[in-house]
PDB file of N, CA and C in Angstrom:
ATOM      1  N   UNK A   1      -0.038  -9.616  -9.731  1.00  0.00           N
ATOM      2  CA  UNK A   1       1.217  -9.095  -9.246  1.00  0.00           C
ATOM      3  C   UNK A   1       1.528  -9.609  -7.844  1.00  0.00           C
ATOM      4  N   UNK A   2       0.723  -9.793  -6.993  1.00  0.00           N
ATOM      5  CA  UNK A   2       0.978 -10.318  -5.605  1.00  0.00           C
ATOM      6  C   UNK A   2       0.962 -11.624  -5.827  1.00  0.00           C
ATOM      7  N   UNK A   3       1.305 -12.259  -6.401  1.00  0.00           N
ATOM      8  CA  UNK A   3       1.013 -13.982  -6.317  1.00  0.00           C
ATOM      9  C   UNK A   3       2.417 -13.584  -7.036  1.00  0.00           C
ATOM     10  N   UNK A   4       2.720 -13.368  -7.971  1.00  0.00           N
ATOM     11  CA  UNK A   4       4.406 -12.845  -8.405  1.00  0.00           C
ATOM     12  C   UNK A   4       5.419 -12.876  -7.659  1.00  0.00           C
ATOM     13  N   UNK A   5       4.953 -11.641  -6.802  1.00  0.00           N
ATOM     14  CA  UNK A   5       5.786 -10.975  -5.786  1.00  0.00           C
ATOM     15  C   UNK A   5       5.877 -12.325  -4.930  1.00  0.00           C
ATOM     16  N   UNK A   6       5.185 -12.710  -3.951  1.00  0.00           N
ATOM     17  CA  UNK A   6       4.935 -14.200  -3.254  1.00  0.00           C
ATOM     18  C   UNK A   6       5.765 -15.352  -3.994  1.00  0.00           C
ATOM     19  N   UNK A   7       4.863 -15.976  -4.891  1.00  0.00           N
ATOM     20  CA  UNK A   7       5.998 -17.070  -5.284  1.00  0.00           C
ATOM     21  C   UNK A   7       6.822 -16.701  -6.500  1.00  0.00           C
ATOM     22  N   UNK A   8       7.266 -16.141  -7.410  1.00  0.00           N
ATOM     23  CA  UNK A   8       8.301 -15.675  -7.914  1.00  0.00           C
ATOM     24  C   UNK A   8       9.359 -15.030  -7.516  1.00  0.00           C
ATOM     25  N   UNK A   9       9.012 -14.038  -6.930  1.00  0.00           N
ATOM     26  CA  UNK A   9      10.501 -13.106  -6.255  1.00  0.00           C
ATOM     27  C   UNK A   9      10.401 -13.688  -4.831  1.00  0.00           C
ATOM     28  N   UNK A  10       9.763 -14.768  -3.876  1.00  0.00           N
ATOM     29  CA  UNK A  10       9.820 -14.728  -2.996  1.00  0.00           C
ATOM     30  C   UNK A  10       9.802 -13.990  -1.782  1.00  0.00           C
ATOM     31  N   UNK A  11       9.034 -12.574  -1.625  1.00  0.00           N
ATOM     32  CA  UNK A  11       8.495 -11.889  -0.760  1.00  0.00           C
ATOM     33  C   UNK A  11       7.872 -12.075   0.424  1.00  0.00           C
ATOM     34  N   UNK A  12       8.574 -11.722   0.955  1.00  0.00           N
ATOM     35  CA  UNK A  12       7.282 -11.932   2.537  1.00  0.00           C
ATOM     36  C   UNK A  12       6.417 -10.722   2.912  1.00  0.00           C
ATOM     37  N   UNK A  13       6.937  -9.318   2.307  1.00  0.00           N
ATOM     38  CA  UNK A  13       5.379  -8.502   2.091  1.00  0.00           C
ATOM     39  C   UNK A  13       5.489  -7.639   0.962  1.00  0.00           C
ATOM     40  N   UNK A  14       4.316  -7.453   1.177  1.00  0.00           N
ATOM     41  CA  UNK A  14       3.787  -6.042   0.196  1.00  0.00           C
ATOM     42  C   UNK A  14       3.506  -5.138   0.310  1.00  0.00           C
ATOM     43  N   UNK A  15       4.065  -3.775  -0.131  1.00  0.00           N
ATOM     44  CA  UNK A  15       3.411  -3.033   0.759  1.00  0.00           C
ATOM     45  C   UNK A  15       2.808  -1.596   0.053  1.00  0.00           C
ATOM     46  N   UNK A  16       1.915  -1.032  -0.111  1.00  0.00           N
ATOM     47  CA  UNK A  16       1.198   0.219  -0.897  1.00  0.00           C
ATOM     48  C   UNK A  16       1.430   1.790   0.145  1.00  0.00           C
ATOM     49  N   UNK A  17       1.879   2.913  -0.622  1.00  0.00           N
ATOM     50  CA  UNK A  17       1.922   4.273   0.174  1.00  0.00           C
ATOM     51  C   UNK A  17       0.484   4.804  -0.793  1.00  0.00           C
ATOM     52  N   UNK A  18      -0.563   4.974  -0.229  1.00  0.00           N
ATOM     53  CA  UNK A  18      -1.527   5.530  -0.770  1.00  0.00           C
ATOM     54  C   UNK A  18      -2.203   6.784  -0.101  1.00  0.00           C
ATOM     55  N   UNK A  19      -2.336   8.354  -1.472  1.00  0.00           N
ATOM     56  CA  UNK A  19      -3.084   9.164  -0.817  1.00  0.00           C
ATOM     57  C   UNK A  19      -4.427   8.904  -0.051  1.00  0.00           C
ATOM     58  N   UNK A  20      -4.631   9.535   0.799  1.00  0.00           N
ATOM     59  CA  UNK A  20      -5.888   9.482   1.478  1.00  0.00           C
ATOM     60  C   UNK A  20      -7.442   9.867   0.766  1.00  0.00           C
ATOM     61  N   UNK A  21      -7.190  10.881  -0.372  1.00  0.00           N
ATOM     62  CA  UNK A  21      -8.214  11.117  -1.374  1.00  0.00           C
ATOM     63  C   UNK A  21      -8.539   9.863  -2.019  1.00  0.00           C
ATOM     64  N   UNK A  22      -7.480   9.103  -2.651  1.00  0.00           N
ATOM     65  CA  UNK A  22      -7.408   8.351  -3.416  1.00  0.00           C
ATOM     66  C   UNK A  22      -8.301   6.967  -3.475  1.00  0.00           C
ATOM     67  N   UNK A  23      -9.424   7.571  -3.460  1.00  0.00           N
ATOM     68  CA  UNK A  23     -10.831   6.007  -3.453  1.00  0.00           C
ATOM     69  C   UNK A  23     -10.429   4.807  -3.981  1.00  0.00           C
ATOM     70  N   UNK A  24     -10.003   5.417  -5.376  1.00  0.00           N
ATOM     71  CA  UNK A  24     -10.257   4.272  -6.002  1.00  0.00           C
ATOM     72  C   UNK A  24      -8.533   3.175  -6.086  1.00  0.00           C
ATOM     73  N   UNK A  25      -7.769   3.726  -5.010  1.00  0.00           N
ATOM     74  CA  UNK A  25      -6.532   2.928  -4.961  1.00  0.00           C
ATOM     75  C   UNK A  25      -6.499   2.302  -3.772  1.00  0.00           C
ATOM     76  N   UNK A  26      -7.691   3.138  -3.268  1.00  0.00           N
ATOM     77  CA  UNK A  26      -7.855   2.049  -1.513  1.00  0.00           C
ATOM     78  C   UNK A  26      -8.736   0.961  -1.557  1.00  0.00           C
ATOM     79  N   UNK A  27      -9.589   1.195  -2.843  1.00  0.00           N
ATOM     80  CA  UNK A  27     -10.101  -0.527  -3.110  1.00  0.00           C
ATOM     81  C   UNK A  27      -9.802  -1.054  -3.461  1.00  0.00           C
ATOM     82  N   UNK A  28      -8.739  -1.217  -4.184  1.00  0.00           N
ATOM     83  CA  UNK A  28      -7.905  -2.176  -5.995  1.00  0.00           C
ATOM     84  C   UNK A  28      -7.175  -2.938  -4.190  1.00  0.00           C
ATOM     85  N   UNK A  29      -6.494  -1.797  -3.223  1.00  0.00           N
ATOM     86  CA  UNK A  29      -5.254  -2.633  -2.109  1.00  0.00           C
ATOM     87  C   UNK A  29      -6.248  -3.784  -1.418  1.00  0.00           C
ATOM     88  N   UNK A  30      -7.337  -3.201  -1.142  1.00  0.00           N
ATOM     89  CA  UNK A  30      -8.921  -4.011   0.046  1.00  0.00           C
ATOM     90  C   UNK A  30      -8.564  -5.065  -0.585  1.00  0.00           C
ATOM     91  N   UNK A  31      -9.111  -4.444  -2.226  1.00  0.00           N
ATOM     92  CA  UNK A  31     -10.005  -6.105  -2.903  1.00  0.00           C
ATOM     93  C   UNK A  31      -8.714  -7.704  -3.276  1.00  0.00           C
ATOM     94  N   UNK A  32      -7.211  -6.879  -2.935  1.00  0.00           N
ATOM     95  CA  UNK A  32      -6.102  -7.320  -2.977  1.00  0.00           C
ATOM     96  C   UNK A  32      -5.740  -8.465  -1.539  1.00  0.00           C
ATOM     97  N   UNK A  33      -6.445  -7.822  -0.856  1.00  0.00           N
ATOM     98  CA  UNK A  33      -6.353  -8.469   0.511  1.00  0.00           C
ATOM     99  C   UNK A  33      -5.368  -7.487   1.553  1.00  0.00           C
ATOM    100  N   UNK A  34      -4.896  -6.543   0.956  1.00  0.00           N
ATOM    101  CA  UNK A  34      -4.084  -6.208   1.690  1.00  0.00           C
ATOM    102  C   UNK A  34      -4.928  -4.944   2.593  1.00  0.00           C
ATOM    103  N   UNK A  35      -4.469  -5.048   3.879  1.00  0.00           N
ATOM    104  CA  UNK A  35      -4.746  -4.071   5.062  1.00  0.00           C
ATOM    105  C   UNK A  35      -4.362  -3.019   5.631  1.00  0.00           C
ATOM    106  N   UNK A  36      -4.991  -2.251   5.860  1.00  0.00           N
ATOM    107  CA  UNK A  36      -4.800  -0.861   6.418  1.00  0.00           C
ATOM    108  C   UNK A  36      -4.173  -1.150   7.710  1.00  0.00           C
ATOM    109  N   UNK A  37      -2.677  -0.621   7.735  1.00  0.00           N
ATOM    110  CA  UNK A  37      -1.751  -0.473   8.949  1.00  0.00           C
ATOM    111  C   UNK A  37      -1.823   0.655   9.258  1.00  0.00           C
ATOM    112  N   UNK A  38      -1.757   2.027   8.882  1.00  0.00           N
ATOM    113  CA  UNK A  38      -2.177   3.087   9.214  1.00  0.00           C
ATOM    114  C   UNK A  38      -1.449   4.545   8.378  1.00  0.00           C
ATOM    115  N   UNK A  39      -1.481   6.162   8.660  1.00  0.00           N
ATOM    116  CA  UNK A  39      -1.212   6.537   7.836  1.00  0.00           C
ATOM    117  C   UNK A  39       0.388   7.385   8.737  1.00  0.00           C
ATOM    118  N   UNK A  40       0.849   7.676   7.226  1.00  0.00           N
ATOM    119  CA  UNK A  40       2.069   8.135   7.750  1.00  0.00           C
ATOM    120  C   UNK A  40       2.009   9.910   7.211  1.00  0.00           C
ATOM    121  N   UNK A  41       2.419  10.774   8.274  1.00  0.00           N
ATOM    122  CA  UNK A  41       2.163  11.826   8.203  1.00  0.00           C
ATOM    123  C   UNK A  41       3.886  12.813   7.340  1.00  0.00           C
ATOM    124  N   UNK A  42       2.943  13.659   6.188  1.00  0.00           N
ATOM    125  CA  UNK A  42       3.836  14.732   5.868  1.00  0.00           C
ATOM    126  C   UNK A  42       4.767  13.663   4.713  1.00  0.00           C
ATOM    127  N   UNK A  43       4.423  12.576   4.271  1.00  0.00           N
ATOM    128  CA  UNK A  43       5.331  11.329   3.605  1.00  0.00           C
ATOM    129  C   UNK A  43       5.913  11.515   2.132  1.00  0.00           C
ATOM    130  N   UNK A  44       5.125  12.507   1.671  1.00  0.00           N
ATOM    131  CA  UNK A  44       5.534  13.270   0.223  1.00  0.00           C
ATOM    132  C   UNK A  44       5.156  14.426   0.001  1.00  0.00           C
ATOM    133  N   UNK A  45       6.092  15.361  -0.965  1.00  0.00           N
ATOM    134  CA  UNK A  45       5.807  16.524  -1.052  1.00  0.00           C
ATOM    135  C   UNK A  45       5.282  16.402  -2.364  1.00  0.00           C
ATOM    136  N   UNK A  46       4.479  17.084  -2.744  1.00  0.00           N
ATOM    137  CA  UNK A  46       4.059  17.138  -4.032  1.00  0.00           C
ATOM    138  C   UNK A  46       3.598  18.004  -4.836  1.00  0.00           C
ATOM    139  N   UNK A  47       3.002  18.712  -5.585  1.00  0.00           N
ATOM    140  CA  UNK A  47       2.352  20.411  -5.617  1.00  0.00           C
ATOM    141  C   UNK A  47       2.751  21.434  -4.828  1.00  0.00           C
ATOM    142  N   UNK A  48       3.622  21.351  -4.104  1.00  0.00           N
ATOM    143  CA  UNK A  48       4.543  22.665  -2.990  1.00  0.00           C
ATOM    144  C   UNK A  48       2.916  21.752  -1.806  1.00  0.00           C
ATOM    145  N   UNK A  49       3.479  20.989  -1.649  1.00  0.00           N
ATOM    146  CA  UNK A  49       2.702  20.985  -0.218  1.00  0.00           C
ATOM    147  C   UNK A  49       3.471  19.515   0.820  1.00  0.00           C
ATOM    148  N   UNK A  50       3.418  19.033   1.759  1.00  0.00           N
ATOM    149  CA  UNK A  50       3.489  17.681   2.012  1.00  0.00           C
ATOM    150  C   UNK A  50       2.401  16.683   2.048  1.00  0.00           C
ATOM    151  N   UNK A  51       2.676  15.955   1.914  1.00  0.00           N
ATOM    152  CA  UNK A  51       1.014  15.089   1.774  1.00  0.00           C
ATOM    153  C   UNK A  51       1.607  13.787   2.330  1.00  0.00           C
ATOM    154  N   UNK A  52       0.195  13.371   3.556  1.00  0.00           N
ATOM    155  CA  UNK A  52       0.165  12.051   4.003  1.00  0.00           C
ATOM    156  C   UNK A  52      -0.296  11.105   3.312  1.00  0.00           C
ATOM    157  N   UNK A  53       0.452  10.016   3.552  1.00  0.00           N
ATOM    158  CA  UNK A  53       0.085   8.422   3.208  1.00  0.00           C
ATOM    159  C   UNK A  53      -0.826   7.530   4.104  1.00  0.00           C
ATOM    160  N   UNK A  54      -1.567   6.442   3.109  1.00  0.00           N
ATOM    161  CA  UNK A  54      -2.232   5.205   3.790  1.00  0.00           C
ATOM    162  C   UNK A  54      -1.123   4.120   3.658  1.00  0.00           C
ATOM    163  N   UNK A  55      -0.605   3.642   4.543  1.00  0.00           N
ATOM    164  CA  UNK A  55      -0.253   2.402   4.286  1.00  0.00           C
ATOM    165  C   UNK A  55      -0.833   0.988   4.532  1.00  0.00           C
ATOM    166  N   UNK A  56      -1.123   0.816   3.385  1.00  0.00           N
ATOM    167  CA  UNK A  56      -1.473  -1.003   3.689  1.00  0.00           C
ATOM    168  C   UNK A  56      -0.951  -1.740   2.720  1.00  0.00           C
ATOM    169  N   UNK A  57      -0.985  -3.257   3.435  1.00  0.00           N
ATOM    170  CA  UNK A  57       0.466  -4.102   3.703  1.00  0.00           C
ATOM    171  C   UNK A  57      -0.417  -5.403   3.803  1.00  0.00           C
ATOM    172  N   UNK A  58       0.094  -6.377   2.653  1.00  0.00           N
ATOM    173  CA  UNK A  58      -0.259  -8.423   2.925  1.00  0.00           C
ATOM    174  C   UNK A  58       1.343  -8.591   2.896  1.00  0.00           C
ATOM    175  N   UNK A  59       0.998  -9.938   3.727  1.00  0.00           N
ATOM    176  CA  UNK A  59       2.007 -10.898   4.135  1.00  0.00           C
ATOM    177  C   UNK A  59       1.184 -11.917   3.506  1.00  0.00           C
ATOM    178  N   UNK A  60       3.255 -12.508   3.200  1.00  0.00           N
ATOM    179  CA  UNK A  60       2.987 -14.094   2.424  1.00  0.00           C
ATOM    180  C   UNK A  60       2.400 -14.951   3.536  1.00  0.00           C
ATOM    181  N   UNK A  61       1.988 -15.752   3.508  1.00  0.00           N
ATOM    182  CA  UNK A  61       1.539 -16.847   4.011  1.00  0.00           C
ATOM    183  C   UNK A  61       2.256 -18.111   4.650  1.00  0.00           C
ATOM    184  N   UNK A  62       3.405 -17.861   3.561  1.00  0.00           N
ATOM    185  CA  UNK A  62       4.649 -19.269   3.459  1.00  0.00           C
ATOM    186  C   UNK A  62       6.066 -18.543   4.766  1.00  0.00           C
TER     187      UNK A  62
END
């Protein structure tokens, strides 16, 4: 999907909102290349609560 996004749709980034529980979606972004920019607070409500995000983010290259 990121090689897609890059040279098919022509993108210059990518970018993931990921829970902070969420293990196994913060390795699939790592093993993706993409990096932890940091988290954003209160970013969705969900179950009657708000819940913060991880954001990490690759840039194209080109």
């Amino acid at each position: 999907m990121i090689e897609f996004g890059f040279k098919e749709l022509r993108l210059h980034r990518i970018s993931a909102a990921i829970g902070p529980d969420n293990a196994a979606s913060i390795a699939v972004a790592e093993r993706l290349g993409m990096q932890y920019e940091g988290r954003i607070r209160d970013h969705v409500f969900t179950n009657g609560a708000w819940r913060d995000s991880l954001l990490y983010a690759v840039l194209s290259l080109h």
